[in-house]
N, C-alpha and C. Protein backbone atom coordinates (compact mmCIF):
# COMPACT_ATOMS: atom_id res chain seq x y z
N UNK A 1 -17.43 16.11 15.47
CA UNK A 1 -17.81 16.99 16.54
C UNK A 1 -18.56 18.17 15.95
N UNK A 2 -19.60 18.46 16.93
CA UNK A 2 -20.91 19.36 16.40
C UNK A 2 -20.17 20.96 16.99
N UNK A 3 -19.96 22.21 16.46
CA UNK A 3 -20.17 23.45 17.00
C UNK A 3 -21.44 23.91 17.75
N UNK A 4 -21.33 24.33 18.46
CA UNK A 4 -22.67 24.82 19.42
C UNK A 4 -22.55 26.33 19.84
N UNK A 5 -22.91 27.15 19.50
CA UNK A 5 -23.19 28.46 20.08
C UNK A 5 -23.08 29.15 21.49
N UNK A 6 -21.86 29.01 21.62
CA UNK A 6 -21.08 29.34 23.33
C UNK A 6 -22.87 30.10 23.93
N UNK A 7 -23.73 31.10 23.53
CA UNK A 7 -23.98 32.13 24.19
C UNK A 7 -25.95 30.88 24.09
N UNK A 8 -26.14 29.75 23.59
CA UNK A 8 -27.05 29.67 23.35
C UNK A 8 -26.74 28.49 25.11
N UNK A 9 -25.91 28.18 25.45
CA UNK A 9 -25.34 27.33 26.33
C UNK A 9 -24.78 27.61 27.36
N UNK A 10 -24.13 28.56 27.58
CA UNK A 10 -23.33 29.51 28.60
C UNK A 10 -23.71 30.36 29.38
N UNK A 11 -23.86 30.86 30.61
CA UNK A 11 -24.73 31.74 31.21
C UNK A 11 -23.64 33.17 30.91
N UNK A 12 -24.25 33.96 31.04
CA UNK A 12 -24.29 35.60 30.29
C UNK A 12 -22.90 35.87 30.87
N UNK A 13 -22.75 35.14 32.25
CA UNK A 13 -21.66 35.87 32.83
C UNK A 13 -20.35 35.07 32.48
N UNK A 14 -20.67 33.60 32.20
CA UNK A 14 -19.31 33.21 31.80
C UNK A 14 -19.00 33.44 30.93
N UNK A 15 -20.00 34.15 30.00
CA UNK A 15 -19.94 34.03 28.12
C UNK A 15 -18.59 34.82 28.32
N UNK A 16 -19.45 36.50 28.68
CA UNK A 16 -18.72 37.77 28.93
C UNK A 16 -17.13 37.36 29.30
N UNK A 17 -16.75 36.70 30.26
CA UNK A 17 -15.73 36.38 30.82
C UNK A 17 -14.57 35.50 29.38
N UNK A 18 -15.21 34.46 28.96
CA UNK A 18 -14.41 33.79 27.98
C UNK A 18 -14.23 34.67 27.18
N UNK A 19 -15.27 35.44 26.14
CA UNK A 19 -14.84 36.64 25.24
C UNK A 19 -14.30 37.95 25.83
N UNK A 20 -13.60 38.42 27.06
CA UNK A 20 -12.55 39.16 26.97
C UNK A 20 -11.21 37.84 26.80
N UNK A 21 -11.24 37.06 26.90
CA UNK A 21 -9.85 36.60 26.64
C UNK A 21 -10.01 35.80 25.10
N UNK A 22 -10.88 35.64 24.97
CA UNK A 22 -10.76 34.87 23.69
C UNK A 22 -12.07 35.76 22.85
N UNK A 23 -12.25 36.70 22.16
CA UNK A 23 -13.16 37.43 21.03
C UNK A 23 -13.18 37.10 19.92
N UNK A 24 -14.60 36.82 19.77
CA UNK A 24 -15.19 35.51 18.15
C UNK A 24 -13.98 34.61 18.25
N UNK A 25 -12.99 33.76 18.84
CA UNK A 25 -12.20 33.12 18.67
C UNK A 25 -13.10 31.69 18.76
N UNK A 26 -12.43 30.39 18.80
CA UNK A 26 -12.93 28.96 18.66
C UNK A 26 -12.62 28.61 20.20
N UNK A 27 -13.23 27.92 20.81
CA UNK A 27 -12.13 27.11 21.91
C UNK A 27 -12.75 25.85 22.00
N UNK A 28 -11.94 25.09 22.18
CA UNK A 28 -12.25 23.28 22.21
C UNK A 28 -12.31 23.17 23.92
N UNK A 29 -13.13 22.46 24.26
CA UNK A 29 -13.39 22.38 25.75
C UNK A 29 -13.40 20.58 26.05
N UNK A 30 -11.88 20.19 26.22
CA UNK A 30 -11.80 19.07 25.96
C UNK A 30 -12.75 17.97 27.10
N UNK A 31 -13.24 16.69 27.09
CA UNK A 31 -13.90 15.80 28.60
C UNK A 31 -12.92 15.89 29.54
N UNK A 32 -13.92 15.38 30.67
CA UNK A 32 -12.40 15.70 31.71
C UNK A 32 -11.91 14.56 31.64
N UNK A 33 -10.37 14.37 32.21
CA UNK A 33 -9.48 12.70 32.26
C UNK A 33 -10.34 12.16 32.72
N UNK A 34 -11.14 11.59 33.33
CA UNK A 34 -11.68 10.51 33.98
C UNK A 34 -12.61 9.77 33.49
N UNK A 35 -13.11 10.38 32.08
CA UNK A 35 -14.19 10.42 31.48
C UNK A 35 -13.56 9.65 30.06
N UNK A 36 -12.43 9.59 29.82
CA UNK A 36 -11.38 8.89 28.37
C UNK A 36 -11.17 7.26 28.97
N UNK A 37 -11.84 6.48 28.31
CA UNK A 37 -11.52 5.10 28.41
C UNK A 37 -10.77 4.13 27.61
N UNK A 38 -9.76 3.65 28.73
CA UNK A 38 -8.64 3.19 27.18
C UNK A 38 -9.52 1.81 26.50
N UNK A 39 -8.83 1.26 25.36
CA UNK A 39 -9.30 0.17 24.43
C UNK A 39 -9.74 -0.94 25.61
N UNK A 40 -10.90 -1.86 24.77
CA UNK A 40 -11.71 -2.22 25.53
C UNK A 40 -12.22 -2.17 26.86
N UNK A 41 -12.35 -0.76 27.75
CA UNK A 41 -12.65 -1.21 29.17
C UNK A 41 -14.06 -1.54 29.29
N UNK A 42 -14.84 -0.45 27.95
CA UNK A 42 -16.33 -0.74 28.05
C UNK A 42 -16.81 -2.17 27.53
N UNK A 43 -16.07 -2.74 26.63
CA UNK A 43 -16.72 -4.21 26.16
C UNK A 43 -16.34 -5.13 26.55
N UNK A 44 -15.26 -4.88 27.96
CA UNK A 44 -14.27 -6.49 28.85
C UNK A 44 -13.65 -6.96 27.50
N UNK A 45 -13.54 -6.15 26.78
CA UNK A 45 -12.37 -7.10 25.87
C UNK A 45 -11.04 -6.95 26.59
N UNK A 46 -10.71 -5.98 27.18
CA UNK A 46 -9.37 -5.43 27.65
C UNK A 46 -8.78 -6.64 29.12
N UNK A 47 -10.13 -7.20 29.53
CA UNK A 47 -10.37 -8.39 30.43
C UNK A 47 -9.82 -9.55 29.82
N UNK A 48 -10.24 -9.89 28.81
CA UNK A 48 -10.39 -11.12 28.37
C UNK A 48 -8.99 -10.91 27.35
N UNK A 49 -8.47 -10.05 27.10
CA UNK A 49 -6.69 -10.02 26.57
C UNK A 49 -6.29 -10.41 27.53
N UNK A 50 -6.20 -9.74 28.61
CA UNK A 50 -5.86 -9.92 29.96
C UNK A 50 -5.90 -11.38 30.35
N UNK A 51 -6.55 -11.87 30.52
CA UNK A 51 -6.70 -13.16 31.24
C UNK A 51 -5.80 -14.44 29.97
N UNK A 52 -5.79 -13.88 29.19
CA UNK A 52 -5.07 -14.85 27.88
C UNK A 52 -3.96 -14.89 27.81
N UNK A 53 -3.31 -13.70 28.11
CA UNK A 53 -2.31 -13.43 27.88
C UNK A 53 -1.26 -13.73 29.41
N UNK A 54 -2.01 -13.94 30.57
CA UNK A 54 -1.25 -14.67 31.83
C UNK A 54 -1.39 -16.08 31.68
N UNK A 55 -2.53 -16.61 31.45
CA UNK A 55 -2.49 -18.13 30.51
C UNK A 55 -1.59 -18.33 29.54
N UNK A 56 -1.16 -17.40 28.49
CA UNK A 56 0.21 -17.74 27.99
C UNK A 56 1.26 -17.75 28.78
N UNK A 57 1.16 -16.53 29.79
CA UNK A 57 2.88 -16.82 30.50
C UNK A 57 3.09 -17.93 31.41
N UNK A 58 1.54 -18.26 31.99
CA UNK A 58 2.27 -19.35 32.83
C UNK A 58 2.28 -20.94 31.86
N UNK A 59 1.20 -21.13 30.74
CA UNK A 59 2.10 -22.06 29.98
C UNK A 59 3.87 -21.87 29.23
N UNK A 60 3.92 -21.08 29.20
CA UNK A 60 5.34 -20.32 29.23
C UNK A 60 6.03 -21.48 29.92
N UNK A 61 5.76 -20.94 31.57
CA UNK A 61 6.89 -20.75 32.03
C UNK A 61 6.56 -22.25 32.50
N UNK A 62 5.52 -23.10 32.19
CA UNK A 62 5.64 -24.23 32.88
C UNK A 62 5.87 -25.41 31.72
N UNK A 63 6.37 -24.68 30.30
CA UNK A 63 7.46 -25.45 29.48
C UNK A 63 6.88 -26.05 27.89
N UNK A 64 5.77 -25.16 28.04
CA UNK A 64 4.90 -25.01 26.72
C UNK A 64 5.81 -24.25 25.78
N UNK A 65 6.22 -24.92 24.66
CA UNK A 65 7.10 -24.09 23.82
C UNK A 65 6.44 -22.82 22.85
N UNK A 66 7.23 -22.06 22.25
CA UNK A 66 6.52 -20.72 21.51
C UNK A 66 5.73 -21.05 20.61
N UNK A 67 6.28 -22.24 19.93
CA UNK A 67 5.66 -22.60 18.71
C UNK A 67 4.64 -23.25 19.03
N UNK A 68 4.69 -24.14 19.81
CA UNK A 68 3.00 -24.67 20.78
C UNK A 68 1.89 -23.66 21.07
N UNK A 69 2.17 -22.77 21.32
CA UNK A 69 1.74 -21.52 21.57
C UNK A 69 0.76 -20.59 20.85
N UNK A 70 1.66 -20.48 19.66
CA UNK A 70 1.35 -19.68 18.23
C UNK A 70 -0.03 -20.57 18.35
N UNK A 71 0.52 -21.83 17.94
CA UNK A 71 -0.99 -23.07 17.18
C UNK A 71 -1.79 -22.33 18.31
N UNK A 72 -2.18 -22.85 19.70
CA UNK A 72 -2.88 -22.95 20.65
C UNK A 72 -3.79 -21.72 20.59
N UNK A 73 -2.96 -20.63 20.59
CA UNK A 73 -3.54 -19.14 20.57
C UNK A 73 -4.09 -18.67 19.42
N UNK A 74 -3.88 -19.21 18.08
CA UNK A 74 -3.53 -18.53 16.61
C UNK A 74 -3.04 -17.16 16.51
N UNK A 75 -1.87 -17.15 17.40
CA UNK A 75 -0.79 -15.89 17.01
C UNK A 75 0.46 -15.99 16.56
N UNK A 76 1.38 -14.82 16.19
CA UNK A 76 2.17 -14.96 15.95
C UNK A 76 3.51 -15.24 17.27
N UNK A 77 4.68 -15.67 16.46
CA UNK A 77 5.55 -15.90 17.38
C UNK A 77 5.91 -14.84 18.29
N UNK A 78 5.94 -13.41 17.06
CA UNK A 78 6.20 -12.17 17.48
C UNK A 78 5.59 -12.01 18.92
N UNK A 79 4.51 -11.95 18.18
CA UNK A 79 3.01 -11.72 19.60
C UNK A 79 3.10 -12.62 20.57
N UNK A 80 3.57 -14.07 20.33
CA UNK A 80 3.79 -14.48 21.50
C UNK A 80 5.06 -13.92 22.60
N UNK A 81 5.92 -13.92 21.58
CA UNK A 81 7.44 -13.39 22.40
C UNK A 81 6.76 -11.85 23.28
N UNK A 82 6.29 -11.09 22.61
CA UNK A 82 6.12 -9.81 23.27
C UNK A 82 4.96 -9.94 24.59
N UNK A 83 4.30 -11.06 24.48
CA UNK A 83 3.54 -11.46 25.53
C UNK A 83 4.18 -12.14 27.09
N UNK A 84 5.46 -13.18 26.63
CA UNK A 84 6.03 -13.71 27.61
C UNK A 84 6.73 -13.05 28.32
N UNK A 85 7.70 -11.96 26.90
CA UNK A 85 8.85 -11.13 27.85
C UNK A 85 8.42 -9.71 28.14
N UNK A 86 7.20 -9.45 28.29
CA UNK A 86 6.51 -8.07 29.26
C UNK A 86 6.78 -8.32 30.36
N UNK A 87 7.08 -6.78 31.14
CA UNK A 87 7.12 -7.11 32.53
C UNK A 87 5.61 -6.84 32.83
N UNK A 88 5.20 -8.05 34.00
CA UNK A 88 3.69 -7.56 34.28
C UNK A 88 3.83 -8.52 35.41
């Protein structure tokens, strides 16, 4: 992250306003929430976990064993177990 010069960016009156409460101090002016995207939403990877991982539960539950699973997927058992027994 780049520093930028509050007063080269800021109009005169908000400058004034931030430096009575904060003078030569730093302040981080974080994005707003709406603007933070969790892991994959921009590349549909977060899709395509998604869709794999209900394809495991319902081979799951329609008697595909764990270890069938592991092979099928190339994961671990772990990863499979934590896939079947999520609540979702």
């Amino acid at each position: 992250m780049k520093y930028i010069n509050a007063d080269a960016i800021l109009p005169e009156e908000l400058l004034k306003e931030i430096q009575r409460h904060i003078p030569g101090g730093l302040v981080y002016i974080p994005k707003p929430k709406d603007a933070h995207k969790k892991w994959g939403e921009n590349s549909g990877s977060r899709i395509v976990v998604n869709k794999r991982n209900e394809h495991i539960r319902r081979l799951f539950a329609a008697g595909v064993s764990m270890d069938e699973l592991t092979e099928k997927f190339f994961l671990s058992i772990d990863s499979i177990k934590k896939i079947v027994y999520s609540k979702r």
